[in-house]
Protein backbone atom coordinates (compact mmCIF):
# COMPACT_ATOMS: atom_id res chain seq x y z
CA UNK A 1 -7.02 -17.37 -1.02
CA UNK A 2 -9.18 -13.83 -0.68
CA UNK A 3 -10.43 -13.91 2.94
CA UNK A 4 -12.06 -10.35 2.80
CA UNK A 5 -12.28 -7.18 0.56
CA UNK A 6 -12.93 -4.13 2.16
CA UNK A 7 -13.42 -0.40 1.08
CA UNK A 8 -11.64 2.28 3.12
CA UNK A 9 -11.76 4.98 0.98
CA UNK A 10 -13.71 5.58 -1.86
CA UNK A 11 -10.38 5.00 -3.82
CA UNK A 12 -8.67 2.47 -1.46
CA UNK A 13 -9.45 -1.44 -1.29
CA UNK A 14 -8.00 -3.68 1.21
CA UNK A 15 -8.03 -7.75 0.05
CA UNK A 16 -7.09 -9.55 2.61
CA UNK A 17 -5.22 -13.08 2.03
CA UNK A 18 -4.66 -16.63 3.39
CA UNK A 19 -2.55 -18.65 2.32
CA UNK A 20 -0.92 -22.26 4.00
CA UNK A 21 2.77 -20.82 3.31
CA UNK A 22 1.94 -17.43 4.65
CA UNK A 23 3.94 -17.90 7.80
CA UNK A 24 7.45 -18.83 5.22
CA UNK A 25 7.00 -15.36 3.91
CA UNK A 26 10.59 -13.14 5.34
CA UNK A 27 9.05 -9.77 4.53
CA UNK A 28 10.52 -6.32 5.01
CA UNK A 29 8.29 -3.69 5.64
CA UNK A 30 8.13 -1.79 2.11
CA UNK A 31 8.65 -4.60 -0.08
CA UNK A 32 5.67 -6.14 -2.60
CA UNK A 33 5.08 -9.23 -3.99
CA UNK A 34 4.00 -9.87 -7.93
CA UNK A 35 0.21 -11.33 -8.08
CA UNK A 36 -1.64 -12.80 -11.14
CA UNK A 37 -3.92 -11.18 -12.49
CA UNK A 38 -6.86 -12.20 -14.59
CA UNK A 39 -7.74 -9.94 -17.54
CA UNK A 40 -9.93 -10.42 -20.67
CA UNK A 41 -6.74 -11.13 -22.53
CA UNK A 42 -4.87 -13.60 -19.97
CA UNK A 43 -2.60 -12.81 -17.03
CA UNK A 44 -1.08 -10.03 -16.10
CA UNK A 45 1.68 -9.68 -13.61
CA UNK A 46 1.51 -6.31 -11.15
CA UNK A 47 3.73 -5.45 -8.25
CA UNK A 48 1.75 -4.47 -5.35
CA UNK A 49 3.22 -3.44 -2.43
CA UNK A 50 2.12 -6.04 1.03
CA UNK A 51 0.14 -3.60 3.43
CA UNK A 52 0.70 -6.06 6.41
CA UNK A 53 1.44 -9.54 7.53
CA UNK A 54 0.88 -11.77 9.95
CA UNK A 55 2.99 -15.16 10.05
CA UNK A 56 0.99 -16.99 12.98
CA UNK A 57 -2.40 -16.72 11.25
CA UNK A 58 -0.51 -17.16 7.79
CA UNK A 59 -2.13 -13.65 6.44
CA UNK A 60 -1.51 -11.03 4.51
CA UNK A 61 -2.98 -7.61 2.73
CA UNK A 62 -2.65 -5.40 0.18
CA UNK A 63 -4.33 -2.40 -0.05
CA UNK A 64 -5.00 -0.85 -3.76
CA UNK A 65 -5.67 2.29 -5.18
CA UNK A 66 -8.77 2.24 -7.35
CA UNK A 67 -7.46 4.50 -10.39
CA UNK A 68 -9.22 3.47 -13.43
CA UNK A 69 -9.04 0.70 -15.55
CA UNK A 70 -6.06 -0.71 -15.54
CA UNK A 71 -5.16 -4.49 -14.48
CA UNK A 72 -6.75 -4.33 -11.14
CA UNK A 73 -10.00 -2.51 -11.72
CA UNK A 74 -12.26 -4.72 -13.42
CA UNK A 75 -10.49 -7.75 -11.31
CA UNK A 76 -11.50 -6.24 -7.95
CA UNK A 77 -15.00 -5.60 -9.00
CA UNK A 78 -15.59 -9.35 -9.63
CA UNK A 79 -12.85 -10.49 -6.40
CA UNK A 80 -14.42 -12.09 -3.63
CA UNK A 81 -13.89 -14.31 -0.57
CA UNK A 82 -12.98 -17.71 -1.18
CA UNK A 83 -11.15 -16.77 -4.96
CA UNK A 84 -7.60 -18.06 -5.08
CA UNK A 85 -4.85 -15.55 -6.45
CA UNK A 86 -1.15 -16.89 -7.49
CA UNK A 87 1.27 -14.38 -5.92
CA UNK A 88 5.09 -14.62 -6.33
CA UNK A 89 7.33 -12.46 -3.50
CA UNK A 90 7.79 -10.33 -1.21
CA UNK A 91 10.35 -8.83 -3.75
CA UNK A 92 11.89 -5.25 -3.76
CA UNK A 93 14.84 -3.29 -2.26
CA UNK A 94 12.40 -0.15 -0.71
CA UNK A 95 12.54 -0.75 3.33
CA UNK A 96 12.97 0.49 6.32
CA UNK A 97 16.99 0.99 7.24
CA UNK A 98 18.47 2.01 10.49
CA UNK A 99 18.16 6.15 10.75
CA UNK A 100 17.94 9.10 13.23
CA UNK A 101 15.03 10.03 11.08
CA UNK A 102 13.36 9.12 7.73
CA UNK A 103 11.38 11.31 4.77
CA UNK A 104 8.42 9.38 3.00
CA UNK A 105 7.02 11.17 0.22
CA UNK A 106 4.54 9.96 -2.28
CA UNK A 107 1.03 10.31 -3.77
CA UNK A 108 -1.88 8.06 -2.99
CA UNK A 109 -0.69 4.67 -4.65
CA UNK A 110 2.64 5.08 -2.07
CA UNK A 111 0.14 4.86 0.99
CA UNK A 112 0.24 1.52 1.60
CA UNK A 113 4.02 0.88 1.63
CA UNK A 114 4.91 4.32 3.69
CA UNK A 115 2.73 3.87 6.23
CA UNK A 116 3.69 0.03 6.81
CA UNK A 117 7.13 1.23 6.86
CA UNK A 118 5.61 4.07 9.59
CA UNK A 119 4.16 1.32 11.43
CA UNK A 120 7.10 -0.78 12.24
CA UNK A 121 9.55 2.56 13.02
CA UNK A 122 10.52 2.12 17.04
CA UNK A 123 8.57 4.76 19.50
CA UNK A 124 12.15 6.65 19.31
CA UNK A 125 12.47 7.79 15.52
CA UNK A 126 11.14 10.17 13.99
CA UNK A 127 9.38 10.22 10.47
CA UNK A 128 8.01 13.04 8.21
CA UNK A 129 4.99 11.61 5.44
CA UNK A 130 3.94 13.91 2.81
CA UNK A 131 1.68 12.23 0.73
CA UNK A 132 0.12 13.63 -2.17
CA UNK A 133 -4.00 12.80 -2.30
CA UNK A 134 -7.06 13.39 -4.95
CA UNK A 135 -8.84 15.42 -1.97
CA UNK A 136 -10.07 14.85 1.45
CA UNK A 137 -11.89 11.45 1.35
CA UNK A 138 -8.37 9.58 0.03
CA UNK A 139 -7.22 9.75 4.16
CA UNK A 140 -6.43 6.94 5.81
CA UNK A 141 -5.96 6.44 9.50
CA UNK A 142 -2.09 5.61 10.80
CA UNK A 143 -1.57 4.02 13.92
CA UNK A 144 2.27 4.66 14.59
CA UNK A 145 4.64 3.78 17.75
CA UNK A 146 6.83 6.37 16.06
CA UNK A 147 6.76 10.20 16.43
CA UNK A 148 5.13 10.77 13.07
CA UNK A 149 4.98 14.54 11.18
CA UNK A 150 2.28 13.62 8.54
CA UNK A 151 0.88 15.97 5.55
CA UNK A 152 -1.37 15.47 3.26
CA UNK A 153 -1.75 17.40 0.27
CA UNK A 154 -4.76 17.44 -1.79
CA UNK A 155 -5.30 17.77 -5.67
CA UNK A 156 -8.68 19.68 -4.53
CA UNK A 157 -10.34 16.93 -6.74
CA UNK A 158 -7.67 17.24 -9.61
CA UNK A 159 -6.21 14.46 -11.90
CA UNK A 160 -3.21 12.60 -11.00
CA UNK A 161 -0.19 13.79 -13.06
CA UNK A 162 3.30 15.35 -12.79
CA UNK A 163 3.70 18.32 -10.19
CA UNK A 164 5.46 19.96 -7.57
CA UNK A 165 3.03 19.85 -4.94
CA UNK A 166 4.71 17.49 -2.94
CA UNK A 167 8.43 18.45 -3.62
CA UNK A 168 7.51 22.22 -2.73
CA UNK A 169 6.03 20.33 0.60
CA UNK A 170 9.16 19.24 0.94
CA UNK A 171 11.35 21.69 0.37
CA UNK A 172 9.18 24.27 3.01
């Protein structure tokens, strides 16, 4: 069941669950779960990665990119506290394994599953992020135990699409 929807970007949402069998859920940082979707032509199944959970209070959220008009967009326009969502999950093989030091790379829709990954990194590991944005206004706050390298690289307001920008970010 929605609990909350909040904007924290002006292409980011955060919906915030409830749900009775929340605090079953065995999730690994990284991985998503598969929620049904309502669309003018019946459901539609998208992954979507789990932003954070919280077993006691029997929570969870996923943060979404607002990117046109795909699946989600008309859906999270109408979404609101108190509407119930079917969600099958956590699923996925992308988490967090044992390092000296891990690489995240990844435009704006990768945000929330790098930095939950960040997130749960011990105070001892290093990480390097570099996340490819639209501009400025896509950042998003990271609150990290870990000794975190993170760059952003803007579009400068351009479309999404294929590029080098963040493999040359890389490779520097």
């Amino acid at each position: 069941t929605v609990t909350a929807k909040v904007q924290l970007a002006p292409r980011m949402m955060r919906v915030s669950f409830r749900g009775p069998d929340l605090d079953e859920l065995q999730w690994l940082r990284g991985q998503d779960v598969v929620l049904e979707i309502p669309t003018a032509t019946g459901l539609s199944r998208r992954h979507y990665t789990i932003r954070s959970h919280d077993a006691a209070a029997k929570t969870l959220a996923i943060d979404f990119v607002l990117h046109g008009e795909g699946a989600s967009g008309p859906w999270l326009e109408r979404l609101k506290p108190g509407d119930r969502v079917d969600a099958v999950g956590p699923r996925g093989h992308t988490y967090v394994r044992a390092a000296d030091w891990h690489l995240f790379a990844g435009d704006e829709t990768c945000i929330p599953g790098i930095f939950a990954m960040i997130e749960g990194l011990p105070d001892d590991t290093l990480a390097h992020a570099f996340i490819e944005i639209g501009d400025e206004t896509d950042k998003l706050p990271l609150v990290a135990k870990a000794d975190v390298r993170l760059h952003w690289i803007s579009r400068g307001g351009a479309a999404a699409g294929p590029n080098d920008m963040v493999y040359d970010a890389v490779e520097q």
